[in-house]
N, C-alpha and C. Protein backbone atom coordinates (compact mmCIF):
# COMPACT_ATOMS: atom_id res chain seq x y z
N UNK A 1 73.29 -11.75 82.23
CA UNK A 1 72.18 -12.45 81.62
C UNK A 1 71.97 -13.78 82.33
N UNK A 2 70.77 -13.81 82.46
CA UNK A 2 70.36 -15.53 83.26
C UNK A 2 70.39 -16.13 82.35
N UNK A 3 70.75 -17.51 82.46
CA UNK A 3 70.86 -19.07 81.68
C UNK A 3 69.62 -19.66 81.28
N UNK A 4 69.53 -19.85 80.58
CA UNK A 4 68.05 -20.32 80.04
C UNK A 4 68.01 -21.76 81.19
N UNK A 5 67.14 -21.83 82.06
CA UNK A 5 66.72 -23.06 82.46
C UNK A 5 66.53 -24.25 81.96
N UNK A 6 66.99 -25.14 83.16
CA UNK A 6 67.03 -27.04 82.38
C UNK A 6 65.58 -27.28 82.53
N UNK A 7 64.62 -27.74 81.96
CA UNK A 7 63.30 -28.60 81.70
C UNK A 7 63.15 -30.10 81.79
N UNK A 8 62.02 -30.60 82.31
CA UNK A 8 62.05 -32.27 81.82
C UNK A 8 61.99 -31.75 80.13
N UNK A 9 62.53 -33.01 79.13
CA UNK A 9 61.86 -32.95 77.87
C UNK A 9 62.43 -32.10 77.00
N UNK A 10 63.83 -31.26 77.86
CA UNK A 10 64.65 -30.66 76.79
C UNK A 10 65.81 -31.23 76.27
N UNK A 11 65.68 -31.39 74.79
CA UNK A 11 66.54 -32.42 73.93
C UNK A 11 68.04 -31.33 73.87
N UNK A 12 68.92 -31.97 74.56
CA UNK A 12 70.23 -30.85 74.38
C UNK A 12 71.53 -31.79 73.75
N UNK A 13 72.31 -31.24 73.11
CA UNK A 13 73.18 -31.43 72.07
C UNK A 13 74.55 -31.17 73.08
N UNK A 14 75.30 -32.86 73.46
CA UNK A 14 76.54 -32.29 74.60
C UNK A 14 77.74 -32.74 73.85
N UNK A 15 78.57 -31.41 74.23
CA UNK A 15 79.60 -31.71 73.23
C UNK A 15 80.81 -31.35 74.29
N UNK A 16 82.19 -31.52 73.42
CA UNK A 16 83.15 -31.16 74.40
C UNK A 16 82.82 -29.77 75.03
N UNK A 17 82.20 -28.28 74.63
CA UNK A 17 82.16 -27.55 75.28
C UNK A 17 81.39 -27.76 76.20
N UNK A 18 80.75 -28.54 76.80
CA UNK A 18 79.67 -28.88 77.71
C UNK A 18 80.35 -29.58 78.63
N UNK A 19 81.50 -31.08 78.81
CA UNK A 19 82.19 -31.33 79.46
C UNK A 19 83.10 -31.95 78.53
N UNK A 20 84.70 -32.11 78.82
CA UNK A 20 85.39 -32.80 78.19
C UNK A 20 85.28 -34.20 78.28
N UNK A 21 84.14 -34.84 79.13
CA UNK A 21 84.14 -36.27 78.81
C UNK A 21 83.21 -36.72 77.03
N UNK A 22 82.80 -35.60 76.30
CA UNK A 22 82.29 -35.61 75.58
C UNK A 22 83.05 -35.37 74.03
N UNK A 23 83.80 -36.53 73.93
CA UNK A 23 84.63 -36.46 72.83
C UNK A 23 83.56 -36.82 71.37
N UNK A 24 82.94 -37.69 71.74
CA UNK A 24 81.92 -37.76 70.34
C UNK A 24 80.40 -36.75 71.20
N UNK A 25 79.76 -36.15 70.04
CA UNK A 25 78.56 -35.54 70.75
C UNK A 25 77.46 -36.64 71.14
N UNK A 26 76.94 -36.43 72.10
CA UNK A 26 75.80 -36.88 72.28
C UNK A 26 74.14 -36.12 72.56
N UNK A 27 73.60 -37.12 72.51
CA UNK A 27 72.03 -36.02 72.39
C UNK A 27 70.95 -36.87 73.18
N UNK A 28 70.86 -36.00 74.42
CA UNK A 28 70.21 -36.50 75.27
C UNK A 28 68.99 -35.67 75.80
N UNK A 29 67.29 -36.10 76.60
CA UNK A 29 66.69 -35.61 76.88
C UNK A 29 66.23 -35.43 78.62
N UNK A 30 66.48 -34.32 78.39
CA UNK A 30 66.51 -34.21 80.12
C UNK A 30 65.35 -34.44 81.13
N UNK A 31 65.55 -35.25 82.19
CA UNK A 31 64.64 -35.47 82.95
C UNK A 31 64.33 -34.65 84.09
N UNK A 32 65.51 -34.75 84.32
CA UNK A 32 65.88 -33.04 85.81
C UNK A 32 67.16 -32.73 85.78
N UNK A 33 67.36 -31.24 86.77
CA UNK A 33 68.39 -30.93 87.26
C UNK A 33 68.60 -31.23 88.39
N UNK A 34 69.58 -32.04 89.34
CA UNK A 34 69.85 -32.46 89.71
C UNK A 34 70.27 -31.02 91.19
N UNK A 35 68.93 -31.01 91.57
CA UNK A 35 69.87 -29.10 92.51
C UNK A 35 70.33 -29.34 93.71
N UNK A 36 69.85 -30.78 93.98
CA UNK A 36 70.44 -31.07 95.63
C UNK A 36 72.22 -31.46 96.09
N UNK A 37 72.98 -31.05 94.57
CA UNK A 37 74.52 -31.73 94.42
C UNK A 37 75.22 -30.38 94.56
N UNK A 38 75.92 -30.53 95.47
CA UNK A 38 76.73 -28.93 95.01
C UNK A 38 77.89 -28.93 94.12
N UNK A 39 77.97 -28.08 93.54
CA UNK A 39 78.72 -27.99 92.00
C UNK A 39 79.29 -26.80 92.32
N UNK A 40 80.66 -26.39 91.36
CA UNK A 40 81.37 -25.24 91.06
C UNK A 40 80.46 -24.43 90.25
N UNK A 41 80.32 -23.01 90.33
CA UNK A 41 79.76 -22.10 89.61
C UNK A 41 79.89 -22.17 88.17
N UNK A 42 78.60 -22.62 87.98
CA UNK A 42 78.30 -22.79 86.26
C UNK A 42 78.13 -24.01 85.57
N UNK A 43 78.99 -25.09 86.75
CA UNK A 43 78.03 -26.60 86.54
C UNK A 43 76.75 -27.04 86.84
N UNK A 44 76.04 -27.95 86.65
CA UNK A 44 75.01 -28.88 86.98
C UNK A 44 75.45 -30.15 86.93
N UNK A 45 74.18 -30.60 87.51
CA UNK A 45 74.20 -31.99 87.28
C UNK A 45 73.01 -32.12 86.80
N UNK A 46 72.64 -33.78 85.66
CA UNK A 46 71.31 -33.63 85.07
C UNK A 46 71.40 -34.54 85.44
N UNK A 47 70.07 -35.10 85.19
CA UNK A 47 69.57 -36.81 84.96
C UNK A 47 69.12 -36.84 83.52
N UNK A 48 69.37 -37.61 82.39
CA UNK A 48 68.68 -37.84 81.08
C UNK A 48 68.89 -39.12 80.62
N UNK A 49 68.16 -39.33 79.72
CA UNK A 49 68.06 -40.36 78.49
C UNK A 49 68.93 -40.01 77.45
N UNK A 50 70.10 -40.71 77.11
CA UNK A 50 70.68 -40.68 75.98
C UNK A 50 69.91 -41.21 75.17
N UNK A 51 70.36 -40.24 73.68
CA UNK A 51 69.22 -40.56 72.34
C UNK A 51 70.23 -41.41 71.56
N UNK A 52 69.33 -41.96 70.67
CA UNK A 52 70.13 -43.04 69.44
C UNK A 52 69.71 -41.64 67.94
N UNK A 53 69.77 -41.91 67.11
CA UNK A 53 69.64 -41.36 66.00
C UNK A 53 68.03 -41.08 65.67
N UNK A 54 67.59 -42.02 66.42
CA UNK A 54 65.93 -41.87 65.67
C UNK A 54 65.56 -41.58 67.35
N UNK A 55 66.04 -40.71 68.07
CA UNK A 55 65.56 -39.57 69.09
C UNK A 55 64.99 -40.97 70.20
N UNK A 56 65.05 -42.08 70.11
CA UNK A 56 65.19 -43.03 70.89
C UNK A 56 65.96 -43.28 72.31
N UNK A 57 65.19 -43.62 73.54
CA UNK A 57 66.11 -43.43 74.60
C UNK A 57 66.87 -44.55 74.78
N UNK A 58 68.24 -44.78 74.56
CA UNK A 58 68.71 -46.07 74.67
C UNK A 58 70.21 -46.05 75.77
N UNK A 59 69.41 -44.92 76.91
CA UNK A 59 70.51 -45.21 78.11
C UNK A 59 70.17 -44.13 79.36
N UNK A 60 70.04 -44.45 80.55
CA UNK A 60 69.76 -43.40 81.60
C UNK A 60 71.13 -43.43 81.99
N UNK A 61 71.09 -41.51 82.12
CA UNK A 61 72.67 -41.65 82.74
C UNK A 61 72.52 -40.12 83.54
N UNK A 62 73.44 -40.45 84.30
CA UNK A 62 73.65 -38.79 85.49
C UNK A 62 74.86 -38.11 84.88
N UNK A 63 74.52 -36.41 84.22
CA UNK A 63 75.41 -36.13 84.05
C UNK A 63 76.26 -35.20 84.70
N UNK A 64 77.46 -34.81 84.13
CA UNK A 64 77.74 -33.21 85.26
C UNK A 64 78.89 -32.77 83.96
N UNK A 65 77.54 -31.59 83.43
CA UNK A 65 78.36 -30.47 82.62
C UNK A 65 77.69 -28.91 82.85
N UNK A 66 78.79 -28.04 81.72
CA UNK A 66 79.11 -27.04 81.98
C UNK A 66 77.49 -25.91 81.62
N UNK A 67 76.67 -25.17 82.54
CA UNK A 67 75.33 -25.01 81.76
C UNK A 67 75.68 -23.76 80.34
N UNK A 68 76.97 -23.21 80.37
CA UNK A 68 77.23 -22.43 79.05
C UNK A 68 77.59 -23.28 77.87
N UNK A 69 78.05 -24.58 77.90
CA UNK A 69 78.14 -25.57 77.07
C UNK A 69 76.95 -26.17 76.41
N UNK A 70 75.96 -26.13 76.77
CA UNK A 70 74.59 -26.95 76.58
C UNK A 70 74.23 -26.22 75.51
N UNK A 71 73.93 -27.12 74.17
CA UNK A 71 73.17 -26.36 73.09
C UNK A 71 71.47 -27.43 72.94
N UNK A 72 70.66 -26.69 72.96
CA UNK A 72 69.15 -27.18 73.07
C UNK A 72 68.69 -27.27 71.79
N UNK A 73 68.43 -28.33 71.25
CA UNK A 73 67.90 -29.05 69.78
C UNK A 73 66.41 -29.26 69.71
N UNK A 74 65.70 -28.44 69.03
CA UNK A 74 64.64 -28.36 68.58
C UNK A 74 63.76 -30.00 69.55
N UNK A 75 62.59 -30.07 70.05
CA UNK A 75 62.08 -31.19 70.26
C UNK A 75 61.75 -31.91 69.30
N UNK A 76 62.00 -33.61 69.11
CA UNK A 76 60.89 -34.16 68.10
C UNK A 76 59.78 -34.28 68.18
N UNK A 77 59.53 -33.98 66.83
CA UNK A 77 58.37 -34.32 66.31
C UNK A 77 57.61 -35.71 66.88
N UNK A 78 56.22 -35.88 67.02
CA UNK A 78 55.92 -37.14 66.96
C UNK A 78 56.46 -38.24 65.48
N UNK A 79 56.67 -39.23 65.71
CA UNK A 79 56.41 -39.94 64.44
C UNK A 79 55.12 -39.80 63.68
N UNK A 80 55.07 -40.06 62.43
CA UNK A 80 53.48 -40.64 62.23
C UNK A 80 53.51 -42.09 62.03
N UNK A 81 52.35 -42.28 62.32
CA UNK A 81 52.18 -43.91 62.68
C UNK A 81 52.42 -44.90 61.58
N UNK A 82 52.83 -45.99 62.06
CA UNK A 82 53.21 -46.86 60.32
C UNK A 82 52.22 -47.34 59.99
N UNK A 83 52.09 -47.31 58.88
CA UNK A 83 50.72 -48.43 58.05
C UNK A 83 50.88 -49.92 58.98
N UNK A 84 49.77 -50.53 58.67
CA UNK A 84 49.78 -51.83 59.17
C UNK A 84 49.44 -52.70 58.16
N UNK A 85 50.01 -53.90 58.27
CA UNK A 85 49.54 -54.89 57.04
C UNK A 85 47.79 -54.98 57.37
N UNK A 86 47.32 -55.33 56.43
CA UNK A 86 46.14 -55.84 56.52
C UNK A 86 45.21 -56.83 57.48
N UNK A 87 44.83 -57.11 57.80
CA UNK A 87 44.33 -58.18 58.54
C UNK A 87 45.31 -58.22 60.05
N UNK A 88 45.65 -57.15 59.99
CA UNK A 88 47.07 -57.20 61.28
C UNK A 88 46.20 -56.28 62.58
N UNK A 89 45.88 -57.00 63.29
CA UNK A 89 45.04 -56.09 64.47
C UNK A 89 45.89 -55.15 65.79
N UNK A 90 45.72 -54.08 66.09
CA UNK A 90 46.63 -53.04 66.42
C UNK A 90 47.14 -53.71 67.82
N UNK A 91 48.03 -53.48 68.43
CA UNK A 91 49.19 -54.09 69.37
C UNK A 91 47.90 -53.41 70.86
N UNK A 92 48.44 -54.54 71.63
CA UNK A 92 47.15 -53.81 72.86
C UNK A 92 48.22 -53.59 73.91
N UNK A 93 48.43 -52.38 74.74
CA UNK A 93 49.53 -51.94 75.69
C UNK A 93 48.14 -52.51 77.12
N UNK A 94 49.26 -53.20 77.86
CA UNK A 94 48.89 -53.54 79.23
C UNK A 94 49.51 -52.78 79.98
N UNK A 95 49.13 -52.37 81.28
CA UNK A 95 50.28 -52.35 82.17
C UNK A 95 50.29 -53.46 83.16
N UNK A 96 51.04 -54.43 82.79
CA UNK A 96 51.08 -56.01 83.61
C UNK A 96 52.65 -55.97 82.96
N UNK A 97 53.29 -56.42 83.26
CA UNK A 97 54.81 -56.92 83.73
C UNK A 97 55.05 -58.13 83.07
N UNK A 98 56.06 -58.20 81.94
CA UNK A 98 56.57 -59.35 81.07
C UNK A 98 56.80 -60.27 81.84
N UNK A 99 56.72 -61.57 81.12
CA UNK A 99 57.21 -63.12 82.19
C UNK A 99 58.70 -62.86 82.37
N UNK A 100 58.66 -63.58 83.06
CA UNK A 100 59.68 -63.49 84.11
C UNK A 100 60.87 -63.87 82.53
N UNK A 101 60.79 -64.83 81.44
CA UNK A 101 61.55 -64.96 81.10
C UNK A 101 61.73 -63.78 79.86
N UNK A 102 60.96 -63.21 79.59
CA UNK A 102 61.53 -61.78 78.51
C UNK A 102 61.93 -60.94 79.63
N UNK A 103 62.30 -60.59 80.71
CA UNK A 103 62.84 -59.68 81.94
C UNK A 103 64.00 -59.84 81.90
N UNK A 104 64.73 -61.42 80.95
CA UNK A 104 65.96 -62.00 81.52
C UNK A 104 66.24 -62.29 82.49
N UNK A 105 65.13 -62.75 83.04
CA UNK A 105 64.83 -63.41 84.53
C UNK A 105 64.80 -64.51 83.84
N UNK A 106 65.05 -66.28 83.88
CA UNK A 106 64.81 -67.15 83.41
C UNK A 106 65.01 -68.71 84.76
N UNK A 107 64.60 -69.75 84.98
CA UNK A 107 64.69 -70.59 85.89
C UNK A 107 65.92 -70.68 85.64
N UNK A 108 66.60 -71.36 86.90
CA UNK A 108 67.76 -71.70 87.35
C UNK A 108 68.78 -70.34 86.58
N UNK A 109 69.99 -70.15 85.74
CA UNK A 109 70.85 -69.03 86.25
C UNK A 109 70.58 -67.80 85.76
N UNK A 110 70.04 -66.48 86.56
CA UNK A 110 69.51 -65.68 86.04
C UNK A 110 69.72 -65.07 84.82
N UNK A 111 70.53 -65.22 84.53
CA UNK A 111 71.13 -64.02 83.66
C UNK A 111 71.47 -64.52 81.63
N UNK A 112 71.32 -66.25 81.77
CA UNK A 112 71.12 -66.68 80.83
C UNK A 112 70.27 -67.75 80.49
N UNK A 113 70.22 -68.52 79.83
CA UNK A 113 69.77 -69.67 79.22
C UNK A 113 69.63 -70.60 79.86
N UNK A 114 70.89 -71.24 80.42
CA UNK A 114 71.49 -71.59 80.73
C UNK A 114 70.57 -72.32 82.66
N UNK A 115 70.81 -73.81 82.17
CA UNK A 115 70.05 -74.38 83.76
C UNK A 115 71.27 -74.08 84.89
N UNK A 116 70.06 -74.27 86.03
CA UNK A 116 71.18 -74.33 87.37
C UNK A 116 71.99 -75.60 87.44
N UNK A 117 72.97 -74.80 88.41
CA UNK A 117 74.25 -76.14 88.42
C UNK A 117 73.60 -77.43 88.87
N UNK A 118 73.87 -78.93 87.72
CA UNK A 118 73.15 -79.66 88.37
C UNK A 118 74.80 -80.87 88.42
N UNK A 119 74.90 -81.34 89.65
CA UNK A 119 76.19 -82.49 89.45
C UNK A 119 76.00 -83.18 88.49
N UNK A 120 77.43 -83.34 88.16
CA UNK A 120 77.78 -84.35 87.04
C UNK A 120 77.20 -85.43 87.21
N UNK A 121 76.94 -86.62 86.14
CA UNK A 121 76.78 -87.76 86.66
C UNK A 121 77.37 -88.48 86.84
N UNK A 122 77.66 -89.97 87.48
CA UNK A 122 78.42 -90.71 88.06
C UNK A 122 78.91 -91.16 87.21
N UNK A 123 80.60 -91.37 87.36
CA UNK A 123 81.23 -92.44 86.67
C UNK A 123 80.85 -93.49 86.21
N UNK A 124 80.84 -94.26 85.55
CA UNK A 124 80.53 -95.79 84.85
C UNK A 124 82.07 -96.92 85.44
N UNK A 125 81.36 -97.37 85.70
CA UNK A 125 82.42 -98.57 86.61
C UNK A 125 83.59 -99.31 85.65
N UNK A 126 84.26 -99.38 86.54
CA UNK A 126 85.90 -99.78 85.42
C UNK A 126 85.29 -101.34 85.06
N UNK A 127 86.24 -101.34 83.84
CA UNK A 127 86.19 -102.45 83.42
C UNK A 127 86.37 -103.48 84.13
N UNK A 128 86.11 -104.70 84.18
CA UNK A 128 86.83 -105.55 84.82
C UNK A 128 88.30 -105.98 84.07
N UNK A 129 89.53 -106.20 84.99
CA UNK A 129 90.59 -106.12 84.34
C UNK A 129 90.75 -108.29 83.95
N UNK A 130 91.50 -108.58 82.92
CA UNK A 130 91.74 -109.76 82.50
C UNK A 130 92.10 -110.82 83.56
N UNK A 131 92.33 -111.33 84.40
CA UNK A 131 92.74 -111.96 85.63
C UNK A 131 91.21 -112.06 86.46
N UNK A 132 91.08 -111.08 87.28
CA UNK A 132 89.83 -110.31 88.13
C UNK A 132 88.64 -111.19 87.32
N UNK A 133 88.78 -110.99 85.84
CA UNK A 133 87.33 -111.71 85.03
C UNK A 133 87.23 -113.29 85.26
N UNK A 134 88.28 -113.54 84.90
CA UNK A 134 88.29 -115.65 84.97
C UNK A 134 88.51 -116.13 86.39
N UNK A 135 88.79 -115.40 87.10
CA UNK A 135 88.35 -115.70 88.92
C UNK A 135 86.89 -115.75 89.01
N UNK A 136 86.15 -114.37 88.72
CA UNK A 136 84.61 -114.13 88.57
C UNK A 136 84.11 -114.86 88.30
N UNK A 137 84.99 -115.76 86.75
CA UNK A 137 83.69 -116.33 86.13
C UNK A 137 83.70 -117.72 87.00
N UNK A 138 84.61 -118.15 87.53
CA UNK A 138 84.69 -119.44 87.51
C UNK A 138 84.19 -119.40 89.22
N UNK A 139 84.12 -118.76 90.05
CA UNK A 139 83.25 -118.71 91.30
C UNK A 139 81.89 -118.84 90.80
N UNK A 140 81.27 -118.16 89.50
CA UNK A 140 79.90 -117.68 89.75
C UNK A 140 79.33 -119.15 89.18
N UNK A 141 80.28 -120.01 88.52
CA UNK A 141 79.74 -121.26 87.69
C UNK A 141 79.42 -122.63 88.78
């Protein structure tokens, strides 16, 4: 019997019978099969989106399991759309590219808050010591 074929868009259910790196299940949607990798007879390799609970993609990852392991989970449903408050005008999709600072791109260190290294500032000059002062004063008079 032939193997039912991998699809973009097929939601599959991977569990330890699929590979033993799969100690908790996960549920991911496939983007491709991966045919240019050579594998032992009866593996693949995929590319997918790991799902969260609400069928959400919250991880791209390359996998390599077993294709008799793979169990295929019904597709979701669309959502239906949420009510909106009142007076609330509908969200407008661009395709233009967030500022640089929602990217977590931000000035000076990329990756946080946080400004670029700027030097310390200068010491503040020693006191004058007790001796050193009543020499001072009495030259400057």
């Amino acid at each position: 019997m032939k193997p039912r074929p991998l699809r973009a868009g097929d939601v599959l259910l991977l569990t330890r019978t699929a590979s033993p790196q799969f100690t908790q299940p996960i549920t991911v949607r496939v983007i491709r099969e991966l045919t240019d990798r050579h594998t032992y007879q009866g593996w693949v390799w995929i590319t997918a989106y790991q799902l969260d609970a609400a069928h959400d993609a919250v991880r791209h990852r390359e996998l390599y399991v077993r294709r008799d392991g793979l169990r295929w989970l019904p597709a979701p449903t669309e959502p239906a759309p949420r009510p909106r408050a009142s007076g609330t005008p509908p969200i407008r999709r661009t395709n233009q590219r967030a500022p640089a600072a929602r990217r977590g791109r931000l000035p000076g260190n990329q990756l946080t808050d946080r400004p670029a290294h700027r030097p310390d500032p200068p010491l503040p000059a020693p006191a004058p010591t007790g001796s050193t002062a009543s020499r001072t004063r009495h030259r400057t008079q």
